[in-house]
Structures are given as C-alpha cells and as structure tokens.
C-alpha atoms as a PDB file:
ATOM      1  CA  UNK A   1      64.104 129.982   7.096  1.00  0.00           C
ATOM      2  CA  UNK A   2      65.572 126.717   5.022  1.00  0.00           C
ATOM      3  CA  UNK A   3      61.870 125.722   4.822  1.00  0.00           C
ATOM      4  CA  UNK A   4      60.664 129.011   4.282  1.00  0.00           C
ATOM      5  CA  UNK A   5      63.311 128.847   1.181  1.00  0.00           C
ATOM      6  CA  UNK A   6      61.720 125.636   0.113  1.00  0.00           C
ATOM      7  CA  UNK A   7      58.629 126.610  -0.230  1.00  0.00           C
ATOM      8  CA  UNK A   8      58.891 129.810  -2.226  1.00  0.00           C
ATOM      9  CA  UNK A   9      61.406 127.031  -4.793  1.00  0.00           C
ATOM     10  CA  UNK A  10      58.469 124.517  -5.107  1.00  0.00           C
ATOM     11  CA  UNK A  11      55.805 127.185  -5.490  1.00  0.00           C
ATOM     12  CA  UNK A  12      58.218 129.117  -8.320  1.00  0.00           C
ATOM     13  CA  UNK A  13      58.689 125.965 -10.328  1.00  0.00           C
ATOM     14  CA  UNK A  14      54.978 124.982 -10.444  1.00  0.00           C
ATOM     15  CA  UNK A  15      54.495 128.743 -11.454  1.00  0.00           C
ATOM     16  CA  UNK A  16      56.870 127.920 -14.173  1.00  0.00           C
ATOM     17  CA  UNK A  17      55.723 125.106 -15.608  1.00  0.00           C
ATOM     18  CA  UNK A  18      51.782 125.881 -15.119  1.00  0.00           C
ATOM     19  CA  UNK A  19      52.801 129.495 -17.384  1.00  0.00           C
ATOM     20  CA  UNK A  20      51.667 131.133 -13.738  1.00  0.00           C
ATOM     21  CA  UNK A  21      51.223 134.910 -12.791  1.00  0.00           C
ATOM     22  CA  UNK A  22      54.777 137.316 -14.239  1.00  0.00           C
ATOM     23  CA  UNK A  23      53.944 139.272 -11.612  1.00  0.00           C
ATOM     24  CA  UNK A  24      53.625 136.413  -8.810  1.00  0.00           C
ATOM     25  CA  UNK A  25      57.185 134.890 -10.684  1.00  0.00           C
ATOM     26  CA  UNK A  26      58.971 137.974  -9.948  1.00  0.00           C
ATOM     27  CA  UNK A  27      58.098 138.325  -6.532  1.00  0.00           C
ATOM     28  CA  UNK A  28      58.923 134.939  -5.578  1.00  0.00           C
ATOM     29  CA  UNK A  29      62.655 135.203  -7.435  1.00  0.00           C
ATOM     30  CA  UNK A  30      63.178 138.809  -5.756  1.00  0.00           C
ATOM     31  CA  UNK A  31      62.003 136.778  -2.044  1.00  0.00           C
ATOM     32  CA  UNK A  32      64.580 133.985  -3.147  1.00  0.00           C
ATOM     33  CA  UNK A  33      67.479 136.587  -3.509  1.00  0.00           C
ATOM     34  CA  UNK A  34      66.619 138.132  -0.438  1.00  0.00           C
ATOM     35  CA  UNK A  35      67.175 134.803   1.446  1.00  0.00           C
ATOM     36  CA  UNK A  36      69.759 133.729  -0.840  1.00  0.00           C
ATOM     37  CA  UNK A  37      68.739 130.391  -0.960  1.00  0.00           C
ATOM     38  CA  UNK A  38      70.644 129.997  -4.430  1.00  0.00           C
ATOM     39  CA  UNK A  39      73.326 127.805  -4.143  1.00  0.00           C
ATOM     40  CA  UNK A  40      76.792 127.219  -6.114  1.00  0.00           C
ATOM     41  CA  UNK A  41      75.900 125.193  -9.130  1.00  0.00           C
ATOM     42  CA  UNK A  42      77.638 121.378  -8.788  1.00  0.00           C
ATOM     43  CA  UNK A  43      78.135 121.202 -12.719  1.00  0.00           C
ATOM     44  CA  UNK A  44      75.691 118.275 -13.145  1.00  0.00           C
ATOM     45  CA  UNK A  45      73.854 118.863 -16.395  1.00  0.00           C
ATOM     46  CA  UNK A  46      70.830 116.945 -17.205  1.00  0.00           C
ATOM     47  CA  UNK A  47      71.145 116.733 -21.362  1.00  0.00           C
ATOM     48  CA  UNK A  48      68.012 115.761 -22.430  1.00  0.00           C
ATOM     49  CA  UNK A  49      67.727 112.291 -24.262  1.00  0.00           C
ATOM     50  CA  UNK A  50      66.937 111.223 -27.708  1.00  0.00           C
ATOM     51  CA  UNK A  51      63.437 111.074 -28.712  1.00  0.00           C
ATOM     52  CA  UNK A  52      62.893 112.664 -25.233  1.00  0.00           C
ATOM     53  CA  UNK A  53      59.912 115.381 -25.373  1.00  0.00           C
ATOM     54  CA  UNK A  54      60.563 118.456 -23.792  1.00  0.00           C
ATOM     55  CA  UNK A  55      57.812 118.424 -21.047  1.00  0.00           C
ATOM     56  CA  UNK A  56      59.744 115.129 -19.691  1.00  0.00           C
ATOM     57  CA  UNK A  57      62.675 116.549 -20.015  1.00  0.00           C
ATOM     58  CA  UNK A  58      61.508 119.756 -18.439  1.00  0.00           C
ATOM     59  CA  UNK A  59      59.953 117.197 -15.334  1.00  0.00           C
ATOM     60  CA  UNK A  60      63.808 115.471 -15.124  1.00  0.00           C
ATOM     61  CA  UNK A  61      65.148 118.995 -15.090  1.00  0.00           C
ATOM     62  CA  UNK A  62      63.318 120.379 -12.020  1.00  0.00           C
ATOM     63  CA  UNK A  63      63.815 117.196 -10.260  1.00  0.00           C
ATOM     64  CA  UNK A  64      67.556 118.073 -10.631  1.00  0.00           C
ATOM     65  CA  UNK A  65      67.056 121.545  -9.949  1.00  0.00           C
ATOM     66  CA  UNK A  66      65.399 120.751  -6.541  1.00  0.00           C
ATOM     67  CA  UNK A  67      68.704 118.713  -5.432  1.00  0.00           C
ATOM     68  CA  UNK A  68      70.895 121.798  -6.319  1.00  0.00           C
ATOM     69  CA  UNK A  69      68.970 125.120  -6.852  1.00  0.00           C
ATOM     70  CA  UNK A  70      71.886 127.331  -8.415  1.00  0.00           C
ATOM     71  CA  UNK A  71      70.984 130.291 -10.090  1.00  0.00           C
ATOM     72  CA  UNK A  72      71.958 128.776 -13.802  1.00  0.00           C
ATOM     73  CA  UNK A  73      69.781 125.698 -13.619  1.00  0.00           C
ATOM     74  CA  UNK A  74      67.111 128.023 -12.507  1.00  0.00           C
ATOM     75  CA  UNK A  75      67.410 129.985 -15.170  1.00  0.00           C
ATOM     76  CA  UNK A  76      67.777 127.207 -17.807  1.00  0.00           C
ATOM     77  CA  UNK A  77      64.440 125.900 -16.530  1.00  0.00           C
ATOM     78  CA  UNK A  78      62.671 129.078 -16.699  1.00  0.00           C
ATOM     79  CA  UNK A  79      64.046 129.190 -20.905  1.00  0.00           C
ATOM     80  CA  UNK A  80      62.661 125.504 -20.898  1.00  0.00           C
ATOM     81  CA  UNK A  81      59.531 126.402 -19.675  1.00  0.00           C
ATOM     82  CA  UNK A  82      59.191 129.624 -21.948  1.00  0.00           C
ATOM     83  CA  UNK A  83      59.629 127.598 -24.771  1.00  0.00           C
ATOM     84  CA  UNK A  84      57.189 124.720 -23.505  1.00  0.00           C
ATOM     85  CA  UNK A  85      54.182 127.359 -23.642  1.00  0.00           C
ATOM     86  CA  UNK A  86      55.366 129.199 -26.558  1.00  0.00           C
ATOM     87  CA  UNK A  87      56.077 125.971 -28.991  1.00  0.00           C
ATOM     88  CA  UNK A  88      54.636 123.141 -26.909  1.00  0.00           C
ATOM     89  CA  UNK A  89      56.157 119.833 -26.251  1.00  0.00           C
ATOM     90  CA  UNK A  90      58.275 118.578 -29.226  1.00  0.00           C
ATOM     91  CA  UNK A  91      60.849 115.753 -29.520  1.00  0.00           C
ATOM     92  CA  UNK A  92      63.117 117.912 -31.478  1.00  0.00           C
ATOM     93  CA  UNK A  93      66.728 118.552 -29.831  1.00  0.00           C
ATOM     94  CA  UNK A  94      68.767 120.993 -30.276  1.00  0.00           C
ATOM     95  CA  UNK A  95      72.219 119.971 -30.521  1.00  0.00           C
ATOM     96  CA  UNK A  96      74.307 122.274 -28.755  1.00  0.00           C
ATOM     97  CA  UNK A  97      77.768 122.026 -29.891  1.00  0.00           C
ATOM     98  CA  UNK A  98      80.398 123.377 -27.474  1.00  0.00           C
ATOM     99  CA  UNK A  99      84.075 124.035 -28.195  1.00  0.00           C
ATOM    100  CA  UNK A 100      86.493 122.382 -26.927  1.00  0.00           C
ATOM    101  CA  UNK A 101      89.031 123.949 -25.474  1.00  0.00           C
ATOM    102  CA  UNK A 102      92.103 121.481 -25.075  1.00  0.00           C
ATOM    103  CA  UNK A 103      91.702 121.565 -28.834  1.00  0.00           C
ATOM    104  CA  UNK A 104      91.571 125.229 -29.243  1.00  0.00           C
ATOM    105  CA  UNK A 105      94.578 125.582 -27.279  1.00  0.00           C
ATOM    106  CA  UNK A 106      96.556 123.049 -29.035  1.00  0.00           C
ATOM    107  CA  UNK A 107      95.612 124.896 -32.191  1.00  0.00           C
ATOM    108  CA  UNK A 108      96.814 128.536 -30.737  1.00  0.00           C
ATOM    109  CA  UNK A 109     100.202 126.815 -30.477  1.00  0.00           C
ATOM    110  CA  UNK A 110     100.466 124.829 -33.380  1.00  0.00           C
ATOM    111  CA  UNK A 111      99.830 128.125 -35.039  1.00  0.00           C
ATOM    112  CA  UNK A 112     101.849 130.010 -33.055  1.00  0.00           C
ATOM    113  CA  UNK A 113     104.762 126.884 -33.857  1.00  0.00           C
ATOM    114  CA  UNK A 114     104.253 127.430 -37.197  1.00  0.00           C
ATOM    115  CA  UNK A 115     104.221 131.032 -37.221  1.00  0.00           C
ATOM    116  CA  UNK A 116     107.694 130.555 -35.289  1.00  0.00           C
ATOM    117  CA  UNK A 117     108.932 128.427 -37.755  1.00  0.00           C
ATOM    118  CA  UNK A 118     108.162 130.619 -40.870  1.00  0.00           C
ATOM    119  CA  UNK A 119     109.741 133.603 -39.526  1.00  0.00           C
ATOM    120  CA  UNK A 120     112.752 131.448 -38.494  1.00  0.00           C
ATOM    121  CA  UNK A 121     113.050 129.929 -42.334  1.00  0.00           C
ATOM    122  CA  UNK A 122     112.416 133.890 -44.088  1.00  0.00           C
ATOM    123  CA  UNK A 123     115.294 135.096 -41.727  1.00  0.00           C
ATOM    124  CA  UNK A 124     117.384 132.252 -42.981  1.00  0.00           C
ATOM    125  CA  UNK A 125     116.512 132.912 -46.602  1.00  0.00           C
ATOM    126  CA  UNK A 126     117.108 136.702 -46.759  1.00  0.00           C
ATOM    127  CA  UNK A 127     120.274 136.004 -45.106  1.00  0.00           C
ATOM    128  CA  UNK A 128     121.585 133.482 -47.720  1.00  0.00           C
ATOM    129  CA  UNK A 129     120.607 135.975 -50.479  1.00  0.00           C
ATOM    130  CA  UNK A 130     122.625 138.559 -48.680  1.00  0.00           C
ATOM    131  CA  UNK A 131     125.700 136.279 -48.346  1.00  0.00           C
ATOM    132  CA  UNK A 132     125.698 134.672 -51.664  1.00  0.00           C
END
C-alpha cells in the first residue's frame, strides 16, 4: 500500500508541475485521502533564496515535499505551481513578513502595564482633589 501511496505522490507532483489534467489532479488527491498517506508536517520550510527563480525553487520544494508529504507543503506546492503556469518563472520574491509573537505579547502587557498604571495615578488624583 506504502508503494501504492508513492506512486499516486510522484505521479500528482509531475501533474502539478507539467499544468496536467484537473480532472486526473483531483482523483489522485481524493485516492491520497483515501489511503491517508498525508503525514504530520515536520515544520521544515524551504524559503526560497535570493535571485532564486521560481521553477528552481518549485524543483527544491517537491524534493522536500517527497521527504515529508504533509498536507500544507502539498498544498503550498500546488499555489507554486498555479502561479508557475499562470505568471511563469520570475526571480521576484515575495517577502512574507510574519508577526512575531513574543513581541506581540510583550506589547499586550506593556499595554496592559500601562493601562494599570494610569488608572492607578487617576484614582490617586481624584482622591487628592477630594481631600484637599
């Protein structure tokens, strides 16, 4: 069955990237879930390098995607490949920028410090104008 499995992979990625049959793309993804040969994604991503053009990158990806065949990486490739036969190959990257969130969360509670702090200091105020 594990060969089986890795056969319908190879065939779906050279469907792919050869712009191959819809029709012949969804049946091999609907065979795939039926085996559930998808694995849990490692958290490896392949970031494409500068001055890199996207049908190298695209080659790096699936060589990646063979070693772990999650669900996400499949579907990132399948984008990659979209956008290979809509645009064609290019060397422009788009910079993804991701948040991070060890800085977000110190934000939320500097804000939420400060916050603290402000309401602390107008309690104090109103109480000195009520006392003096």
């Amino acid at each position: 069955m594990r060969d089986n499995a890795k056969e319908i992979q190879q065939n779906l990625m050279e469907l792919l990237v050869l712009n191959g049959d819809k029709t012949m793309i969804r049946n091999l993804e609907k065979e795939l879930e039926m085996s559930y040969s998808f694995v849990i994604d490692n958290g490896k991503e392949v970031i494409r390098r500068k001055n890199e053009g996207l049908g190298e990158y695209i080659e790096r990806y699936s060589v990646s995607l063979m070693k772990n065949f999650s669900r996400k990486k499949y579907e990132r490739l399948k984008n990659l490949c979209n956008e290979y036969n809509t645009i064609g190959d290019s060397r422009v990257v788009e910079k993804v920028f991701e948040i991070d969130e060890k800085a977000v969360k110190h934000n939320a509670f500097e804000r939420i410090s400060m916050s603290v702090e402000n309401f602390i200091q107008g309690i104090f105020k109103n109480s000195k104008k009520k006392f003096v």
